[in-house]
C-alpha atoms as a PDB file:
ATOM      1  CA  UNK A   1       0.000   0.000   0.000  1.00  0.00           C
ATOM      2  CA  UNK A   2       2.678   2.042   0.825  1.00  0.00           C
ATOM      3  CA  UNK A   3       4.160   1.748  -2.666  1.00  0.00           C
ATOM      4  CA  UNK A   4       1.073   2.160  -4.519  1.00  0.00           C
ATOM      5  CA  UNK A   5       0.590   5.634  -1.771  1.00  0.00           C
ATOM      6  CA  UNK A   6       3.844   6.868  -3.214  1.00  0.00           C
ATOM      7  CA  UNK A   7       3.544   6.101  -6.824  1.00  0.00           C
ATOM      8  CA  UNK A   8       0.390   7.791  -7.069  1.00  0.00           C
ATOM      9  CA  UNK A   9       1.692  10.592  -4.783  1.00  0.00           C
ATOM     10  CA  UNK A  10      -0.528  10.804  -2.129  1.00  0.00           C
ATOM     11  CA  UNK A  11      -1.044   9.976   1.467  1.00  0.00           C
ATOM     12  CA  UNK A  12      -1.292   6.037   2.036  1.00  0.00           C
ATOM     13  CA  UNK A  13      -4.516   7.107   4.319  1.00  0.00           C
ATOM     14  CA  UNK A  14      -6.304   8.600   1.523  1.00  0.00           C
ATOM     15  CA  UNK A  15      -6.358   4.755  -0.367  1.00  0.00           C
ATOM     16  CA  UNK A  16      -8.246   3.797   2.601  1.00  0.00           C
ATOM     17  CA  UNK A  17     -10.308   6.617   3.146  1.00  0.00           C
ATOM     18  CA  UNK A  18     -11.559   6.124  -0.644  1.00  0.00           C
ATOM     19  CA  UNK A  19     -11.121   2.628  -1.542  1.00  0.00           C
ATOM     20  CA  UNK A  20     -11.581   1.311   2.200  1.00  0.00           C
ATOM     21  CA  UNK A  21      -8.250  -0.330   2.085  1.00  0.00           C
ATOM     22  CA  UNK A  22      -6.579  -3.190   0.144  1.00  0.00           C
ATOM     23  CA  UNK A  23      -9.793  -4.973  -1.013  1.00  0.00           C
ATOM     24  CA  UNK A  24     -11.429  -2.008  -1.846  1.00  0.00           C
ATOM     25  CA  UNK A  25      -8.717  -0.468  -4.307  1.00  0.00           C
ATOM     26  CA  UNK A  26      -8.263  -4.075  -5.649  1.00  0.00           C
ATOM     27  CA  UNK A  27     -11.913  -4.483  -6.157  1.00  0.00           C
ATOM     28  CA  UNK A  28     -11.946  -0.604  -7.884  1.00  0.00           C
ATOM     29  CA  UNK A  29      -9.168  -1.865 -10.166  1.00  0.00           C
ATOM     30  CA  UNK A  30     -10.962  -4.980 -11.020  1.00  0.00           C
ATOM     31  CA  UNK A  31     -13.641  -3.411 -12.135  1.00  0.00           C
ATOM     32  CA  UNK A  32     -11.318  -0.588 -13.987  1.00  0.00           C
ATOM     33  CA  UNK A  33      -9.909  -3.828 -15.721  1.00  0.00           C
ATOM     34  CA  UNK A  34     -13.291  -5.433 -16.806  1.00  0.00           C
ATOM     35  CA  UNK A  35     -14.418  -1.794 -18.080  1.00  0.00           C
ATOM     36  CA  UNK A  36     -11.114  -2.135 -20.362  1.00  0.00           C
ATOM     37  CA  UNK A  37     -11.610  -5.482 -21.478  1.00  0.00           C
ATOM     38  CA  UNK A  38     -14.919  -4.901 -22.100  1.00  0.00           C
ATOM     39  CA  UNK A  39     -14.012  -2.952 -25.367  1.00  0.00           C
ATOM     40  CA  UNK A  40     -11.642  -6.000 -26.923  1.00  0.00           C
ATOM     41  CA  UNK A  41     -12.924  -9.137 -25.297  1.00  0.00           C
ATOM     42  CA  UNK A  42     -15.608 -10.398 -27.572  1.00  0.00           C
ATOM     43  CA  UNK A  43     -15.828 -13.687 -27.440  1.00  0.00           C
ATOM     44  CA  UNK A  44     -16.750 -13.968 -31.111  1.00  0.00           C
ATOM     45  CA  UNK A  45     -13.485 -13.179 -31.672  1.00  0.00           C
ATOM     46  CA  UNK A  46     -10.553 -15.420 -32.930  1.00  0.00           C
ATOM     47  CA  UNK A  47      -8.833 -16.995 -30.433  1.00  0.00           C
ATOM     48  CA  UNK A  48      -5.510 -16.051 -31.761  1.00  0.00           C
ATOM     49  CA  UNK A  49      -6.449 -12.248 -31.816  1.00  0.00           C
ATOM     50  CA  UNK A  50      -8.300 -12.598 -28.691  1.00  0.00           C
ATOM     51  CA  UNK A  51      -5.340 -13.561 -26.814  1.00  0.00           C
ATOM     52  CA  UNK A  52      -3.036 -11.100 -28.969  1.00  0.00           C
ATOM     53  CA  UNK A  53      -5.541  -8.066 -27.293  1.00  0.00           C
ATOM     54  CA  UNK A  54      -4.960  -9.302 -24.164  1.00  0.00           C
ATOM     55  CA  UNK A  55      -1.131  -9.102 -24.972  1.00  0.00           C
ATOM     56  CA  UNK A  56      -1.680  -5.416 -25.607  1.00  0.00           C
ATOM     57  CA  UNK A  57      -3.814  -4.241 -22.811  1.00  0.00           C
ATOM     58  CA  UNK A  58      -1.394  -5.731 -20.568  1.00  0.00           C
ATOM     59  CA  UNK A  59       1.309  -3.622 -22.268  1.00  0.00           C
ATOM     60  CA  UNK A  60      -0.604  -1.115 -22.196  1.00  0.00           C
ATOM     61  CA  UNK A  61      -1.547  -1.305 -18.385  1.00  0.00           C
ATOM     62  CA  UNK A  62       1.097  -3.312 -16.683  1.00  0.00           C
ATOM     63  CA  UNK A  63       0.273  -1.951 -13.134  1.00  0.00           C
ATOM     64  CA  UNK A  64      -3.147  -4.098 -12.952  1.00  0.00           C
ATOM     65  CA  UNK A  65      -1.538  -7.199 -14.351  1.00  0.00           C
ATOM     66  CA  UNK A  66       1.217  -6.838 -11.934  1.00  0.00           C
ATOM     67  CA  UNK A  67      -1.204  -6.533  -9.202  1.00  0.00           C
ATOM     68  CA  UNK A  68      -2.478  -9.905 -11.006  1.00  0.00           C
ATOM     69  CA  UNK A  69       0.676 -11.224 -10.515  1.00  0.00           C
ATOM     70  CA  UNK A  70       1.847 -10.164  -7.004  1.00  0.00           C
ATOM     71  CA  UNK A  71      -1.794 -11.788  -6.173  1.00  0.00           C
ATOM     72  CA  UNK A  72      -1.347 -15.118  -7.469  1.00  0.00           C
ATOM     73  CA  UNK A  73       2.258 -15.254  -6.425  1.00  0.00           C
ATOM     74  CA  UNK A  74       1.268 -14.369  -2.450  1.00  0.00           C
ATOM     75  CA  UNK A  75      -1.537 -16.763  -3.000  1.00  0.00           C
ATOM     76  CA  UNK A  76      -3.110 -14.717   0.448  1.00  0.00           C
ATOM     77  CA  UNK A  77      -6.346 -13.299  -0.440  1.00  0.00           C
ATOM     78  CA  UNK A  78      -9.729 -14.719   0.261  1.00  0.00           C
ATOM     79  CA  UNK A  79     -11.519 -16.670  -2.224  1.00  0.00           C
ATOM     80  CA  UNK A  80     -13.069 -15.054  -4.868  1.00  0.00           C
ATOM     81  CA  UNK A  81     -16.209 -16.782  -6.173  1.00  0.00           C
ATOM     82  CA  UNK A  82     -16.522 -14.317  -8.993  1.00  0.00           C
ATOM     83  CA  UNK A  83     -13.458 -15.026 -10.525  1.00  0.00           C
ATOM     84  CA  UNK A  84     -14.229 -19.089 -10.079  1.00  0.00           C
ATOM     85  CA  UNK A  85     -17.270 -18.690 -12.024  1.00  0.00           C
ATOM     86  CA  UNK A  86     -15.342 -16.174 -14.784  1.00  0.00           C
ATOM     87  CA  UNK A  87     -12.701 -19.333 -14.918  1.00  0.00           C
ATOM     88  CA  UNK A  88     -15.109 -21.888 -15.534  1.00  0.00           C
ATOM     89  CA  UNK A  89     -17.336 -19.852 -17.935  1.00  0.00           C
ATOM     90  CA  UNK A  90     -14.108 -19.118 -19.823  1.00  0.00           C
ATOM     91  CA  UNK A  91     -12.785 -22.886 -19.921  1.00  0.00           C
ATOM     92  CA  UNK A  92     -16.540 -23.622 -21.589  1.00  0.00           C
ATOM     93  CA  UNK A  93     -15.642 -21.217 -24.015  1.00  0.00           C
ATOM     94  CA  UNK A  94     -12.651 -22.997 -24.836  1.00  0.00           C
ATOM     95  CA  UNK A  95     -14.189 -26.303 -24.915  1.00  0.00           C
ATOM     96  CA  UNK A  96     -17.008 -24.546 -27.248  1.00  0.00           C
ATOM     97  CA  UNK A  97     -14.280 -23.696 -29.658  1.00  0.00           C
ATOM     98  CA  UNK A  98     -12.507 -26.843 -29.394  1.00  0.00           C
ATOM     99  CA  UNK A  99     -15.706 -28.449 -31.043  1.00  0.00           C
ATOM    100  CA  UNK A 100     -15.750 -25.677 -33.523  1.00  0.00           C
ATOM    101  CA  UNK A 101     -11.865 -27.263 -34.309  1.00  0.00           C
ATOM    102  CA  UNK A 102      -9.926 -24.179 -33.431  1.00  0.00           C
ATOM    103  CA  UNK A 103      -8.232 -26.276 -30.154  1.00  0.00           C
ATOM    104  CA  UNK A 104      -6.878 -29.738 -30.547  1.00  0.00           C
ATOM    105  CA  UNK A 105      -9.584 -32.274 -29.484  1.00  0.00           C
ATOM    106  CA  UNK A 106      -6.543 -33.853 -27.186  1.00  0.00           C
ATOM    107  CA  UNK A 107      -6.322 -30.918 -25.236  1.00  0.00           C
ATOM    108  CA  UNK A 108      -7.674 -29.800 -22.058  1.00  0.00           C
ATOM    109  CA  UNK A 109      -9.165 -26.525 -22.296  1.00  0.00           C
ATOM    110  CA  UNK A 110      -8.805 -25.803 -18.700  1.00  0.00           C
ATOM    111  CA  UNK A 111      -5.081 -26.279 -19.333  1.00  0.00           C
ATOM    112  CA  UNK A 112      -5.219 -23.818 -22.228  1.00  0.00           C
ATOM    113  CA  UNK A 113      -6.699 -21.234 -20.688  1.00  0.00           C
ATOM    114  CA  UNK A 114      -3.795 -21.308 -17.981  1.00  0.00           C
ATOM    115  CA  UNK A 115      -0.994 -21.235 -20.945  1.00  0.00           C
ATOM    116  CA  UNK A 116      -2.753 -18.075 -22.547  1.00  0.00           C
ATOM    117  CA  UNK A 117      -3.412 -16.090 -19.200  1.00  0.00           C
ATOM    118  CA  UNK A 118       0.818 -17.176 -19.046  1.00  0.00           C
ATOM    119  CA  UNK A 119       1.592 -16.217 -22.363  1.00  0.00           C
ATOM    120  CA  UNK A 120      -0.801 -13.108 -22.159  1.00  0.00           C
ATOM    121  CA  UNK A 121       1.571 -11.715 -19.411  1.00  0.00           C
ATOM    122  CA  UNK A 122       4.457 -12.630 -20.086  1.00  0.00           C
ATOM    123  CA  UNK A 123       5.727  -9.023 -20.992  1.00  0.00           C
ATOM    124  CA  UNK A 124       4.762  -8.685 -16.941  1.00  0.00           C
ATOM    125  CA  UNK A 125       5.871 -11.347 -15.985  1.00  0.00           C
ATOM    126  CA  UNK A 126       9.258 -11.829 -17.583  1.00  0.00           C
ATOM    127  CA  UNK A 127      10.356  -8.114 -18.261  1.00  0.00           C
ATOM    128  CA  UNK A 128      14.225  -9.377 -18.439  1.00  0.00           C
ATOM    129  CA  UNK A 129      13.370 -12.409 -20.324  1.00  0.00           C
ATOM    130  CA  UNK A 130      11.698 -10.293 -23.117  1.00  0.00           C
ATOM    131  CA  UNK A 131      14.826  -7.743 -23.218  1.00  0.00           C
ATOM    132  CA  UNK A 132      17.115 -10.657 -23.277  1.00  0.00           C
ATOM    133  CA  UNK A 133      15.273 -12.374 -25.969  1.00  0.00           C
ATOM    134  CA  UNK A 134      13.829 -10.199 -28.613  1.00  0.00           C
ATOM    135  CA  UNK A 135      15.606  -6.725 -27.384  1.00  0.00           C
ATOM    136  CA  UNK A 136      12.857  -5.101 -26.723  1.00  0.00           C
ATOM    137  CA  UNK A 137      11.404  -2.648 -23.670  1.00  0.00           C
ATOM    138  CA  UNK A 138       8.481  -5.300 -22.943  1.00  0.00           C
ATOM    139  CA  UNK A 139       6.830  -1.872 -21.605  1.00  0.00           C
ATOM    140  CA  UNK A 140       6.920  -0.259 -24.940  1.00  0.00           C
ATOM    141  CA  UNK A 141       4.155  -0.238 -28.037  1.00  0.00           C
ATOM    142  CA  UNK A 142       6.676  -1.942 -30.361  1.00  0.00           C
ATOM    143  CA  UNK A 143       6.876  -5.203 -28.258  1.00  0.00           C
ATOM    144  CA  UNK A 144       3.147  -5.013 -27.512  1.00  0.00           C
ATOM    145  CA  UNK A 145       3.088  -5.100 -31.326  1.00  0.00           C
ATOM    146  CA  UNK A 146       5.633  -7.503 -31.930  1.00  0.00           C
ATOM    147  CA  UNK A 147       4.530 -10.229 -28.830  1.00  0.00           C
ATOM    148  CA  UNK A 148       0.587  -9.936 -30.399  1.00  0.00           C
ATOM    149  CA  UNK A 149       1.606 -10.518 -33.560  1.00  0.00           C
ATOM    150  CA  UNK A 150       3.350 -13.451 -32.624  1.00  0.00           C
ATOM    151  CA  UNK A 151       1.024 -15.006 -30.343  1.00  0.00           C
ATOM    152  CA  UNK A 152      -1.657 -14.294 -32.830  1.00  0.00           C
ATOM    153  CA  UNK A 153       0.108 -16.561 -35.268  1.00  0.00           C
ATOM    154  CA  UNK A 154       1.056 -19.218 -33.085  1.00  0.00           C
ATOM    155  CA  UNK A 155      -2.461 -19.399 -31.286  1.00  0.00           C
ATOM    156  CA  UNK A 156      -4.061 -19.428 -34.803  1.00  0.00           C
ATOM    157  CA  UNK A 157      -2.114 -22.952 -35.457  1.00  0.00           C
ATOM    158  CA  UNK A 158      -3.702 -24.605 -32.472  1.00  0.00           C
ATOM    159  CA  UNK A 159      -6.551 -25.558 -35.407  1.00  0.00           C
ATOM    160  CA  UNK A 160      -4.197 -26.102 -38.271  1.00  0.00           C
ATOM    161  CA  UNK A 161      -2.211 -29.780 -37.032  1.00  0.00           C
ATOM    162  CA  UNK A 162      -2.936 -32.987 -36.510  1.00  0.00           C
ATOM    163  CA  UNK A 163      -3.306 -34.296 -33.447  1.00  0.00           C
ATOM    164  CA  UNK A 164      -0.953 -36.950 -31.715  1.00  0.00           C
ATOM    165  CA  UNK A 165      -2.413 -39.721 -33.618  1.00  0.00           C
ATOM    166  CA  UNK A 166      -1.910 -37.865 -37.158  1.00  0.00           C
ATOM    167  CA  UNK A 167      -5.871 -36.814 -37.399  1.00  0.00           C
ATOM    168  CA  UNK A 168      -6.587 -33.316 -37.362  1.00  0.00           C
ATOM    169  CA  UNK A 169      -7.798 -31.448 -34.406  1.00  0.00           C
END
């Protein structure tokens, strides 16, 4: 809190007198975050440029998905049954276009949807990774560009291969 106080330049009293604390800024940038995705996340979309807008807003506003981050790394807060219920509508999403054939029938959708929230932050997560790799700012537009592109492609081929067994997914 203290960190968040200073970066925004104000009092670390005034988070709590406005947010209520912790929870109450987390749950105010939750819902800043589902107002953003909101205007990309159509689920009609391809999955490859569906996951490739997720690349960008994360480039674009790295403090919530580090907040993400730091979250699921401290593994502390209480349980959130509206984020369950998100998970498991999203995973039936998956398995919906799985049947359409744009996922491998011998995958696990649940297990997808972990590897693209991964991939999805990995500008985040992974800052010196990205620098060391592909030399660029993972903060900047150019790798937002770049990474989406990328993942846009390689997401895309999920649908294009046969499957273990040689039959097509």
């Amino acid at each position: 809190m203290s960190e968040i106080a200073a970066g925004a330049g104000v009092n670390k009293q005034l988070i709590s007198y406005y947010f209520g604390g912790k929870e109450g800024l987390y749950e105010a940038l939750t819902g800043r975050w589902q107002s953003e995705e909101s205007t990309f996340a159509d689920p009609d979309t391809p999955l490859g440029r569906l996951v490739a807008d997720y690349v960008r807003a994360n480039t674009a506003h790295r403090d919530f998905g580090k907040l993400m981050i730091w979250q699921g790394l401290t593994d502390d807060g209480p349980p959130d049954p509206g984020m369950d219920e998100d998970v498991r509508r999203n995973v039936e999403r998956l398995r919906g276009r799985q049947e359409a054939g744009e996922l491998p029938a011998d995958v696990d959708p649940a297990a997808v949807l972990v590897m693209l929230f991964a991939v999805a932050s990995a500008g985040i997560s992974f800052p010196r990774l990205v620098r060391a790799a592909v030399g660029l700012d993972p903060a900047s537009p150019e790798f937002a560009a770049y990474f989406a592109e990328q993942v846009e492609r390689l997401v895309g081929h999920l649908g294009d291969h046969p499957g273990p067994e040689g039959r097509r997914a």
